[in-house]
Every structure is written in C-alpha cells, then in structure tokens.
C-alpha atoms as a PDB file:
ATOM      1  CA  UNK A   1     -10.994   0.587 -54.308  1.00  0.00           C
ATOM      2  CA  UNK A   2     -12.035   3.351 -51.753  1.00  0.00           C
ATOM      3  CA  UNK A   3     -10.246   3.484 -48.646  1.00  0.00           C
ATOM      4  CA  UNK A   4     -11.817   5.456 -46.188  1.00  0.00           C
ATOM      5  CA  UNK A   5     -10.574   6.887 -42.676  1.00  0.00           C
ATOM      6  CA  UNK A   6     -12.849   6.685 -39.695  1.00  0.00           C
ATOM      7  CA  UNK A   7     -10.434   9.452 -37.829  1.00  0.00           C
ATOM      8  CA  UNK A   8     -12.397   8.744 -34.405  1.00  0.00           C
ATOM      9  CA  UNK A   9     -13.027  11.874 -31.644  1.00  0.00           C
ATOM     10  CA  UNK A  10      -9.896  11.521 -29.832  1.00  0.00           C
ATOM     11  CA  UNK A  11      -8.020  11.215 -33.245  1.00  0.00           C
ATOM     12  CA  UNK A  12      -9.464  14.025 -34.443  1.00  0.00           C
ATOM     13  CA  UNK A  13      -9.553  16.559 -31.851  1.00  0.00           C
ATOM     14  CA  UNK A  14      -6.062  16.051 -29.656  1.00  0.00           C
ATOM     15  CA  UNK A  15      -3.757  13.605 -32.069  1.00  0.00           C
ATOM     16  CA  UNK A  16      -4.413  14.680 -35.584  1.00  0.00           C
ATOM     17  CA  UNK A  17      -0.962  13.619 -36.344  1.00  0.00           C
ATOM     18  CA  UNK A  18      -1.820   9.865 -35.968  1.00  0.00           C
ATOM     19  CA  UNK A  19      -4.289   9.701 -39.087  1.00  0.00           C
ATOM     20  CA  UNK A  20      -1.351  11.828 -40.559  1.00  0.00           C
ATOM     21  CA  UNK A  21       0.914   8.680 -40.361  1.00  0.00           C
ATOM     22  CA  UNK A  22      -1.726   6.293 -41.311  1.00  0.00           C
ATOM     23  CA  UNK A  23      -2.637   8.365 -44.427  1.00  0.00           C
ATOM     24  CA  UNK A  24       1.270   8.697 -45.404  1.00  0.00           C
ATOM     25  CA  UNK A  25       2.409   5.343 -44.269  1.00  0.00           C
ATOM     26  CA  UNK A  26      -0.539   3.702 -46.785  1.00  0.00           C
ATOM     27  CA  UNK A  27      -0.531   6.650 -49.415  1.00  0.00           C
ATOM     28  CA  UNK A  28       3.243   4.629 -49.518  1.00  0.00           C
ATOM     29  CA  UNK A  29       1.762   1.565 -50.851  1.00  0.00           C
ATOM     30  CA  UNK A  30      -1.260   3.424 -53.361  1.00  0.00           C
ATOM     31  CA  UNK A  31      -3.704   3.433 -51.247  1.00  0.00           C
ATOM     32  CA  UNK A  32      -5.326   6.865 -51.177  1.00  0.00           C
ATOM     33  CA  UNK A  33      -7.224   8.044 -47.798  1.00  0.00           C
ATOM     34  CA  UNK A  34     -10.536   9.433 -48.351  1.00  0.00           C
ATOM     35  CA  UNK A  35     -12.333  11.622 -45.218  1.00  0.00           C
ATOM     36  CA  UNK A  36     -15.549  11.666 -45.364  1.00  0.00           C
ATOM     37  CA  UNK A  37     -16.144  15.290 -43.399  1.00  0.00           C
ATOM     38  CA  UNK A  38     -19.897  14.573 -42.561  1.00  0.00           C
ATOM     39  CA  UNK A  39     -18.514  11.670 -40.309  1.00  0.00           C
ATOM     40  CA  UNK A  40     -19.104  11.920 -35.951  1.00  0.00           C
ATOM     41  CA  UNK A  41     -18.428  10.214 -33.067  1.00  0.00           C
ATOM     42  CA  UNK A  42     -18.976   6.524 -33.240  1.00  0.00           C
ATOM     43  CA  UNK A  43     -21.756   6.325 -30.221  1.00  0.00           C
ATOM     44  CA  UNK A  44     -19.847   4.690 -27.856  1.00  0.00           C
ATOM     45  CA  UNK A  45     -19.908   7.135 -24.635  1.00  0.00           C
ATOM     46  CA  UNK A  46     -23.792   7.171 -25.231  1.00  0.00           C
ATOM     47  CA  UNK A  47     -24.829   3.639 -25.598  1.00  0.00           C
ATOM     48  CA  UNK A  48     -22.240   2.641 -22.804  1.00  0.00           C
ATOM     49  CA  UNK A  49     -24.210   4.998 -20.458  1.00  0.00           C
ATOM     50  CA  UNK A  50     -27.737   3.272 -21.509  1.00  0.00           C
ATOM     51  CA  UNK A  51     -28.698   6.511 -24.347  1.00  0.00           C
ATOM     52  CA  UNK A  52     -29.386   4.004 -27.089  1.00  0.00           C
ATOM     53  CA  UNK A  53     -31.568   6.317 -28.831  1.00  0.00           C
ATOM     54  CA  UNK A  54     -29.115   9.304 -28.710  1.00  0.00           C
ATOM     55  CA  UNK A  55     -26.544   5.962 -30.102  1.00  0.00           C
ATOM     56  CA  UNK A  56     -28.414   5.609 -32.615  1.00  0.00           C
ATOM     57  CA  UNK A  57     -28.866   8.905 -34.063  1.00  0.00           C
ATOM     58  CA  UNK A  58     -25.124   8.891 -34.086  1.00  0.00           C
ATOM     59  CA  UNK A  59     -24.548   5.831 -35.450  1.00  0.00           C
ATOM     60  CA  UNK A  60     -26.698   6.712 -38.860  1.00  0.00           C
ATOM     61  CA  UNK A  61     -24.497   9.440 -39.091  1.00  0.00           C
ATOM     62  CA  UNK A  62     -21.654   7.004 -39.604  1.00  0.00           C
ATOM     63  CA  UNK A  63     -23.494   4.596 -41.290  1.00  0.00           C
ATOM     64  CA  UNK A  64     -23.941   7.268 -44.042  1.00  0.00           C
ATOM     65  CA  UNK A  65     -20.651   8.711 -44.269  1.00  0.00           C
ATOM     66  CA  UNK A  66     -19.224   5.427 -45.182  1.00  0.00           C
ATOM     67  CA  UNK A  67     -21.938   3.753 -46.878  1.00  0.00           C
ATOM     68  CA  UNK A  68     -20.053   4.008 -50.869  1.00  0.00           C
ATOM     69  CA  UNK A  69     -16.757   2.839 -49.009  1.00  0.00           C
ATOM     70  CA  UNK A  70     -15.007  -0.198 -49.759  1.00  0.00           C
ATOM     71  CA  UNK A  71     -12.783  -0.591 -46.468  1.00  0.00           C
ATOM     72  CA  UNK A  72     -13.015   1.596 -43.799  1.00  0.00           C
ATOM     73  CA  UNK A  73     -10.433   1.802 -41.223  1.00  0.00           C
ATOM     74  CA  UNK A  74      -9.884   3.413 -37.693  1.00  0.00           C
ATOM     75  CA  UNK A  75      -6.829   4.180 -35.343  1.00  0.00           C
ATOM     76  CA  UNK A  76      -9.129   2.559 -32.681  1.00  0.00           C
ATOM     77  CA  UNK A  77      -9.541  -0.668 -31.503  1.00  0.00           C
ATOM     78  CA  UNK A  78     -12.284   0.397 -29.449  1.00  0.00           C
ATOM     79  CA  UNK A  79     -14.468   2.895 -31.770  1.00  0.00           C
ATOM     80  CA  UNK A  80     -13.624  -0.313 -34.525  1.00  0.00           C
ATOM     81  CA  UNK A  81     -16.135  -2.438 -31.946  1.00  0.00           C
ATOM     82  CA  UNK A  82     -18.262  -0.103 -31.449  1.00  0.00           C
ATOM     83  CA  UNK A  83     -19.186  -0.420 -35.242  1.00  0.00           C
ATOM     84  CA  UNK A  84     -20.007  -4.257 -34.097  1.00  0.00           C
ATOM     85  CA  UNK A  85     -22.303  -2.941 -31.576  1.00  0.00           C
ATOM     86  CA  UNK A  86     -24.466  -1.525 -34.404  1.00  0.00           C
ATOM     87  CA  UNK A  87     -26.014  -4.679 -35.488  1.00  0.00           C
ATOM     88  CA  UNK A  88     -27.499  -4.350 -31.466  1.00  0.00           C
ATOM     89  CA  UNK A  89     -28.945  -1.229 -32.023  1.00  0.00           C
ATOM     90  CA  UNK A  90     -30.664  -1.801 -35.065  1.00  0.00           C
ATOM     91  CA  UNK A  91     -31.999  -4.961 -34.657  1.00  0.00           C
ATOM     92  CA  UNK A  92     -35.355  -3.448 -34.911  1.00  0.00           C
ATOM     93  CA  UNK A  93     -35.052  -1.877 -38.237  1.00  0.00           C
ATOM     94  CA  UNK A  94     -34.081  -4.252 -41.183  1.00  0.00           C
ATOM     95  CA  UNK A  95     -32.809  -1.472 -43.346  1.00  0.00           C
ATOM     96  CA  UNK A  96     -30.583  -0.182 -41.231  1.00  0.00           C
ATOM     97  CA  UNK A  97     -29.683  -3.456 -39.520  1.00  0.00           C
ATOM     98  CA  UNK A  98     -28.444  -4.013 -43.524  1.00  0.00           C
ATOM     99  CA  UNK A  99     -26.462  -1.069 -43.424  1.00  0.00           C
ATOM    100  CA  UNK A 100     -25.037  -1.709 -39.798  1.00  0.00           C
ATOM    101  CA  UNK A 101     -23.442  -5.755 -41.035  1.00  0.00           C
ATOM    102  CA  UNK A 102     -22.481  -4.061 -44.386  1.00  0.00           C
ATOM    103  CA  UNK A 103     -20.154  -1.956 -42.442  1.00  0.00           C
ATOM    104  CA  UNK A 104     -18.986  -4.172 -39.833  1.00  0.00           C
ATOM    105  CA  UNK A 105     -17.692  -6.689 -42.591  1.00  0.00           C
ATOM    106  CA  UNK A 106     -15.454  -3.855 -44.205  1.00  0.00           C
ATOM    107  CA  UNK A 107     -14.111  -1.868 -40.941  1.00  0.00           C
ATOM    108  CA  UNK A 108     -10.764  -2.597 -39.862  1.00  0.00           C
ATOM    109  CA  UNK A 109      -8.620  -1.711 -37.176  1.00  0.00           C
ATOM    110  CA  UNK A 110      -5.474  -0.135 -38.724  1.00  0.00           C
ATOM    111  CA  UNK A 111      -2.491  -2.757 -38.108  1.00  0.00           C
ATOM    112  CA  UNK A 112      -5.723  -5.671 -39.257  1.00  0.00           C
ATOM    113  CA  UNK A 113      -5.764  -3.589 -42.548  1.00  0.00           C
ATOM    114  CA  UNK A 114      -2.221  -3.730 -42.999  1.00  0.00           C
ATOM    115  CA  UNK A 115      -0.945  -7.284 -41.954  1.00  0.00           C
ATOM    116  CA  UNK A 116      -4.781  -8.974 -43.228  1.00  0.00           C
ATOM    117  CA  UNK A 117      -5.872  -7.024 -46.083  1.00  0.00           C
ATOM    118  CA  UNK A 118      -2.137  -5.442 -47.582  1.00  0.00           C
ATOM    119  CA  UNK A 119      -0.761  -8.650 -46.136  1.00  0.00           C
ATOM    120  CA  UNK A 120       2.699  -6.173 -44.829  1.00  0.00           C
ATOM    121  CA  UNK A 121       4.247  -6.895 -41.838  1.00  0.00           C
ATOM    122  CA  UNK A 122       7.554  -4.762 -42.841  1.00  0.00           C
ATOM    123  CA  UNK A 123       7.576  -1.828 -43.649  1.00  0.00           C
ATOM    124  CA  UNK A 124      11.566  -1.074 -44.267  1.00  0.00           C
ATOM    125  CA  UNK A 125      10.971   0.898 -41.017  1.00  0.00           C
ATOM    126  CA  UNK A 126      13.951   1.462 -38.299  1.00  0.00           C
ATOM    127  CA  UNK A 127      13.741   2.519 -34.698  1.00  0.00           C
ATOM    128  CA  UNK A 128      16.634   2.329 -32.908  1.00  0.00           C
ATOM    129  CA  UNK A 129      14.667   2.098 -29.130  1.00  0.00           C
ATOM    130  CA  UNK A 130      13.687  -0.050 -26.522  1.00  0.00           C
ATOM    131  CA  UNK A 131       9.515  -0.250 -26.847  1.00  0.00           C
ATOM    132  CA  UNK A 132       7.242  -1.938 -25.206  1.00  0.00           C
ATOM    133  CA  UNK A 133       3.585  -2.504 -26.619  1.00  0.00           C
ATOM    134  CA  UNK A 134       0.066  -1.858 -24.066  1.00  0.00           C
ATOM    135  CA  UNK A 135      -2.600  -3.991 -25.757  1.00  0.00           C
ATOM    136  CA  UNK A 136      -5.580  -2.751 -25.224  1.00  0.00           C
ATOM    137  CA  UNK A 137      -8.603  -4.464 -23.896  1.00  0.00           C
ATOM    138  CA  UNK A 138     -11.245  -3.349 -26.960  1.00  0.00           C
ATOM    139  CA  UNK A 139      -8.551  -4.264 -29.274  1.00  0.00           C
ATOM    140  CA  UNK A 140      -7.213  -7.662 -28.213  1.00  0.00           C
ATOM    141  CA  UNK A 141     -10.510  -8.350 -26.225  1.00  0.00           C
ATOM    142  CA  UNK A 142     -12.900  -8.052 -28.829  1.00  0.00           C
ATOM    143  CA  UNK A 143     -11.693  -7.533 -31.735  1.00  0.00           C
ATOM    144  CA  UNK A 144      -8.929  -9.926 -31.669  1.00  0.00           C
ATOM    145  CA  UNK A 145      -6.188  -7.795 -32.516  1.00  0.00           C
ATOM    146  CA  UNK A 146      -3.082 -10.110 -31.451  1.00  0.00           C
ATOM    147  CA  UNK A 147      -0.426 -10.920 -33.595  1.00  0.00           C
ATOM    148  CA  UNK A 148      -0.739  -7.865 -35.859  1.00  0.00           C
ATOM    149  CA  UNK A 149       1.104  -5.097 -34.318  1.00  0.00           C
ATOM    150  CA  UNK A 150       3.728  -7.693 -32.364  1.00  0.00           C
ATOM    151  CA  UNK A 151       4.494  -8.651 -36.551  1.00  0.00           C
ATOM    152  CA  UNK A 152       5.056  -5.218 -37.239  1.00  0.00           C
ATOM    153  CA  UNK A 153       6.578  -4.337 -34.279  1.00  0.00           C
ATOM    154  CA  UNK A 154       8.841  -7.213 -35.054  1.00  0.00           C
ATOM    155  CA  UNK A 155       9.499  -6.207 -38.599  1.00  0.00           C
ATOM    156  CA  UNK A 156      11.199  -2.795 -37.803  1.00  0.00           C
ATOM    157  CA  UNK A 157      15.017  -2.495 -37.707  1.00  0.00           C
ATOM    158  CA  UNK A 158      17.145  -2.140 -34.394  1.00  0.00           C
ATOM    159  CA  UNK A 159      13.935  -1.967 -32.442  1.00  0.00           C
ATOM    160  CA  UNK A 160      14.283  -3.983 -29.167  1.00  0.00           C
ATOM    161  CA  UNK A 161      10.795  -4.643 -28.284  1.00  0.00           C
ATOM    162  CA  UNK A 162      10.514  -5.663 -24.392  1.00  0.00           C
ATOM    163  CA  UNK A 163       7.702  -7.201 -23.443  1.00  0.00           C
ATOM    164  CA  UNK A 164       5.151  -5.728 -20.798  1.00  0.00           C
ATOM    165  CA  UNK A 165       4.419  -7.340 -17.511  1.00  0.00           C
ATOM    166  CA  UNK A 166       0.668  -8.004 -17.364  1.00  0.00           C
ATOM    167  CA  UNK A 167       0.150  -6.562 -20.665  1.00  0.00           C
ATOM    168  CA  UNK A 168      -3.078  -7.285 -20.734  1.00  0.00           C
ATOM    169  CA  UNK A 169      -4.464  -6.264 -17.403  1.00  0.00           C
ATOM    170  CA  UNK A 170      -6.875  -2.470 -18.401  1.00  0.00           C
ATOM    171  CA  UNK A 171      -5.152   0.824 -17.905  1.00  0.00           C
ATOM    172  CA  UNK A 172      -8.177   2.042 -15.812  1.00  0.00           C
ATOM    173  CA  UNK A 173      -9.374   4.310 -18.487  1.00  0.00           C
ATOM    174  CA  UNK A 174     -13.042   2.654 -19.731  1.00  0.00           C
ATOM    175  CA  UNK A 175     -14.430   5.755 -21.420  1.00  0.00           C
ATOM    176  CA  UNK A 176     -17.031   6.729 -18.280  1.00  0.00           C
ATOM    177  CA  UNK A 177     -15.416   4.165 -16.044  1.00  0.00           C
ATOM    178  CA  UNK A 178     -12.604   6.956 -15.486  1.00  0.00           C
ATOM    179  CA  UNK A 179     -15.370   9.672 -14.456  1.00  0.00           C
ATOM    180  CA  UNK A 180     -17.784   7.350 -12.578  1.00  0.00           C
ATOM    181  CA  UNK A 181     -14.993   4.932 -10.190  1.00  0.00           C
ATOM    182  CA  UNK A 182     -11.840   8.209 -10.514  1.00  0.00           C
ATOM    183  CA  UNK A 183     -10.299   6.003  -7.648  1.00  0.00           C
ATOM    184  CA  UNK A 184      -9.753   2.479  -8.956  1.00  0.00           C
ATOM    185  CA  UNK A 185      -9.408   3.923 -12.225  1.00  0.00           C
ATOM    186  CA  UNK A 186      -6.290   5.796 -11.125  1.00  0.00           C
ATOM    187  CA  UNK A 187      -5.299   3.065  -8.741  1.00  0.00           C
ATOM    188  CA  UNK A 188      -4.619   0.963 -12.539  1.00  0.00           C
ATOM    189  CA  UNK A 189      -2.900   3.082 -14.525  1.00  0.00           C
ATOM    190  CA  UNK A 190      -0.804   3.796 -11.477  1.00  0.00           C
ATOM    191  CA  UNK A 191      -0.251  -0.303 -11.668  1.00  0.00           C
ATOM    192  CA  UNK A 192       0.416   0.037 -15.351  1.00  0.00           C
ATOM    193  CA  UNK A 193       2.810   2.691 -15.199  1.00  0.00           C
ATOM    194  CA  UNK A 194       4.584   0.692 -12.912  1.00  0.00           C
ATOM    195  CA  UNK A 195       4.813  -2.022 -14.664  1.00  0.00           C
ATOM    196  CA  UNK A 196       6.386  -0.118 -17.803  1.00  0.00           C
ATOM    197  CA  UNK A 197       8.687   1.784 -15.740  1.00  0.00           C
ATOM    198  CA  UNK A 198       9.366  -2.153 -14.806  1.00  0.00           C
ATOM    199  CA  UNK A 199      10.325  -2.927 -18.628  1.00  0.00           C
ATOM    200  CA  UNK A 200      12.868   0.371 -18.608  1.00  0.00           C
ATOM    201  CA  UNK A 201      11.332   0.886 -22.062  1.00  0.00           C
ATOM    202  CA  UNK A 202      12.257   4.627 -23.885  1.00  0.00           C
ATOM    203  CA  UNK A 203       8.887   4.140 -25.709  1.00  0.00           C
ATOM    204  CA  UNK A 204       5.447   3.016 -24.793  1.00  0.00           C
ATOM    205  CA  UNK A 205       3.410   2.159 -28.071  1.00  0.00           C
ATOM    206  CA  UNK A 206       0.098   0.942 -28.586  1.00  0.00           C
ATOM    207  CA  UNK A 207      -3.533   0.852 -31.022  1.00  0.00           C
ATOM    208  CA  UNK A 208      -5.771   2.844 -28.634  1.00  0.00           C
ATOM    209  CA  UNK A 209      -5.563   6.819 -28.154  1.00  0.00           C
ATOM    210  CA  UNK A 210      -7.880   6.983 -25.356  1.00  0.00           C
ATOM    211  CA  UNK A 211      -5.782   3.970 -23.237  1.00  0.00           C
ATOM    212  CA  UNK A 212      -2.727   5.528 -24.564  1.00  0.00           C
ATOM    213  CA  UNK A 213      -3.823   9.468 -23.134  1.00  0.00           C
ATOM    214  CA  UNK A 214      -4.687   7.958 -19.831  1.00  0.00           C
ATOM    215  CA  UNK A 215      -1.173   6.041 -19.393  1.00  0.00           C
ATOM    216  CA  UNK A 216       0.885   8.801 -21.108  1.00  0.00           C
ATOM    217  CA  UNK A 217      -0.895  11.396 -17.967  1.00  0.00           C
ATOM    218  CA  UNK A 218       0.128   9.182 -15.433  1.00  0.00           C
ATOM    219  CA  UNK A 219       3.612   9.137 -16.962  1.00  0.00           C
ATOM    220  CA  UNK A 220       3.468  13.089 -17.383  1.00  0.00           C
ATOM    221  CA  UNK A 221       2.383  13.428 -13.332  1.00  0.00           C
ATOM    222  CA  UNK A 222       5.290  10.941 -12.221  1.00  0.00           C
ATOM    223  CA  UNK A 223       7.715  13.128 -14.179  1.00  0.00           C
ATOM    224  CA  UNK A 224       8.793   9.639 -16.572  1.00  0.00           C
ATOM    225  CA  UNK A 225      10.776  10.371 -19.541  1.00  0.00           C
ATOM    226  CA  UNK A 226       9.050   7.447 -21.193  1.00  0.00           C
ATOM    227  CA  UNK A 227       7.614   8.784 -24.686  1.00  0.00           C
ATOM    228  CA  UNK A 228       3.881   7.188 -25.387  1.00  0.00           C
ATOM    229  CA  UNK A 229       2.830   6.371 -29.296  1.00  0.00           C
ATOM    230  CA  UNK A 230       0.360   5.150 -31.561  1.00  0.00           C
ATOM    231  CA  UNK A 231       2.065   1.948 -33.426  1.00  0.00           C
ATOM    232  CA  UNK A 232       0.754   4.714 -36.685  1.00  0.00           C
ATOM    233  CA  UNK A 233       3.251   7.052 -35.164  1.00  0.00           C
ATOM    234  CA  UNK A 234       6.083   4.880 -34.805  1.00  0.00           C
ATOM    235  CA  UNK A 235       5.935   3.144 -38.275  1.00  0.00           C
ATOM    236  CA  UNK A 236       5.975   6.422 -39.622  1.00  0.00           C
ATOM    237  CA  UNK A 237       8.928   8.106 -37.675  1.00  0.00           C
ATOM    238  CA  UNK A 238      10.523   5.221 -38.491  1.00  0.00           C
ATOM    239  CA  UNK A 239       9.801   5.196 -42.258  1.00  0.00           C
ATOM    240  CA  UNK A 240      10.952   8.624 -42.689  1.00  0.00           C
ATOM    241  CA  UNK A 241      14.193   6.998 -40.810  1.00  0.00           C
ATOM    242  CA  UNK A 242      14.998   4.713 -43.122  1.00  0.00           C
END
C-alpha cells in the first residue's frame, strides 16, 4: 500500500511540524509516508479568483505527483476539496477528467484516514487540557468531516473537550475573502475569538491551517494565552505523553 502526503502550501512553508505528527503518529501503526517532492499548490487561490487555466496547470502538477499512490492524504480540509473541484476543471478533457475522479476517490482528509480507512479512534493519547475544537467550513461543509476528530478528540485521556459556541459560524479567513472584504473578515474572527475566550479553553484545536493562522493572529493581537493546534499536533504531543 502507498501512502502518500499531500503536505499543502501552508503546511509546508509555516507549520512543517504538522505533517511531522501525521507522518510519526501513522509511521506508529506501519504506515510509511511517502512525499512526492514534484508536488505544488493544490489550485485553489487561482480558480477561486476565476484563473481556471492557471488552475489547471497546477492541478496536473498534482495529478502527476500522486498518480502511482494508493491513498493520499492532506492536513487540509480545504486543499482535500479542492481535489473535488478537479473533476470541474477537466470536464473538457476525458483523460485527465480520468485522472482527476481517480484521485478524488483515494484523497482523504487526515482524521477521515484514520477513523474511516485505519478505523482508530484512540490512539492511547493523553492531554491533560481543556480544548475546544473550530470546525472548519471546507471541512465539515463539504467534505463532511463531522464525527471524526470529535471521536478522537474523545478518545484521548484527561482531555476535557468544551464545546465551542457557534462552532460552525467561518473564522473570516476565505483564502482571498481576507484580502478582498479585510473588514468583515476581521469583524469574524474577532466574533470567533470571542466566542473561545467564551469556552475558557487552554487549547484551540482544529483540521485547517489556514482557519487556524487567522484565529491564532487574532489571539496573538488580543494578547490570549490560548495555544492554537492542528488535531495532528495534539495527538502527537499527546502520544509522546503517554
């Protein structure tokens, strides 16, 4: 079986560490990471802003890098969909098209890999803090990503997970919604930071790094002590716990 790690931009570039814990945390149950190097940005920022053609130059570049792959999986709900969006983009050109539903039907978001495909919910893990979990839109939107994390969440030891007031409503980040409408985008994740200072959590945790950066700078320029994770992150600080 070949496992392969779509590491995403944001994963790559700023939080390397995260597809550190999702490498070490599965590398715990046999499954050995590959990286395909040759691999790029997913499209997304491009054929959100209407570039479809400069979209789809990128997206062969992914479709390639994982074509010999039997799962692929991301730290990113929303670069995960993105992969969905191929089938769009390509509906012109049956080949590719081919290419674009052969890799939708073996991409996984990183807690879907573990609780669908492994079929683990615990870990052995222990985290002796108050969390509480931001859902992101791309995530548990469109991808459906639910009860996943909540079961692993609710499989680690001495971790008091409190939930989130309006969980689901968008931390205002939205890729180019943040650059194009600065002011209501900063008018939400000044709503969502209030409503985890609300929950008095130690941690916020979540599946998305881009929702996660935007909440965890709002926390930074409020001067809260509350830490912000990737669920990768806190499964594997609290492996190494255990």
């Amino acid at each position: 079986m070949k496992v392969s790690l779509f590491i995403t931009c944001l994963s790559d570039a700023l939080y390397p560490k995260v597809g550190e814990a999702i490498a070490r945390l599965l590398g715990h149950y046999g499954v050995l990471l590959e990286l395909p190097t040759v691999q790029t940005c997913c499209g997304q920022p491009a054929y959100n802003s209407g570039y479809w053609d400069e979209a789809r130059a990128t997206a062969k570049t992914i479709l390639t890098a994982f074509e010999d792959s039997d799962f692929v999986i991301s730290p990113s709900g929303s670069c995960t969909y993105m992969i969905h969006h191929y089938a769009n983009l390509f509906k012109d050109e049956p080949e590719w098209m081919e290419k674009a539903t052969q890799l939708q039907n073996k991409t996984y978001e990183f807690t879907q890999f573990l609780v669908n495909v492994l079929n683990i919910e615990d870990l052995g893990a222990v985290f002796p803090h108050k969390v509480t979990y931001h859902p992101s839109c791309h995530g548990s939107r469109l991808l459906g990503v639910k009860s996943e994390p909540l079961a692993l969440l609710q499989g680690v030891k001495d971790l008091e997970l409190v939930p989130l007031p309006f969980a689901e409503d968008c931390c205002g980040f939205g890729g180019t919604f943040a650059v194009k409408m600065a002011d209501i985008s900063g008018a939400m994740v000044q709503e969502k930071v209030d409503h985890v200072k609300e929950t008095e959590a130690e941690v916020l945790v979540g599946l998305d790094l881009a929702c996660l950066m935007n909440i965890a700078g709002n926390l930074r320029y409020r001067n809260e002590p509350v830490k912000v994770m990737h669920l990768a992150e806190l499964l594997y600080e609290g492996v190494k716990r255990a």
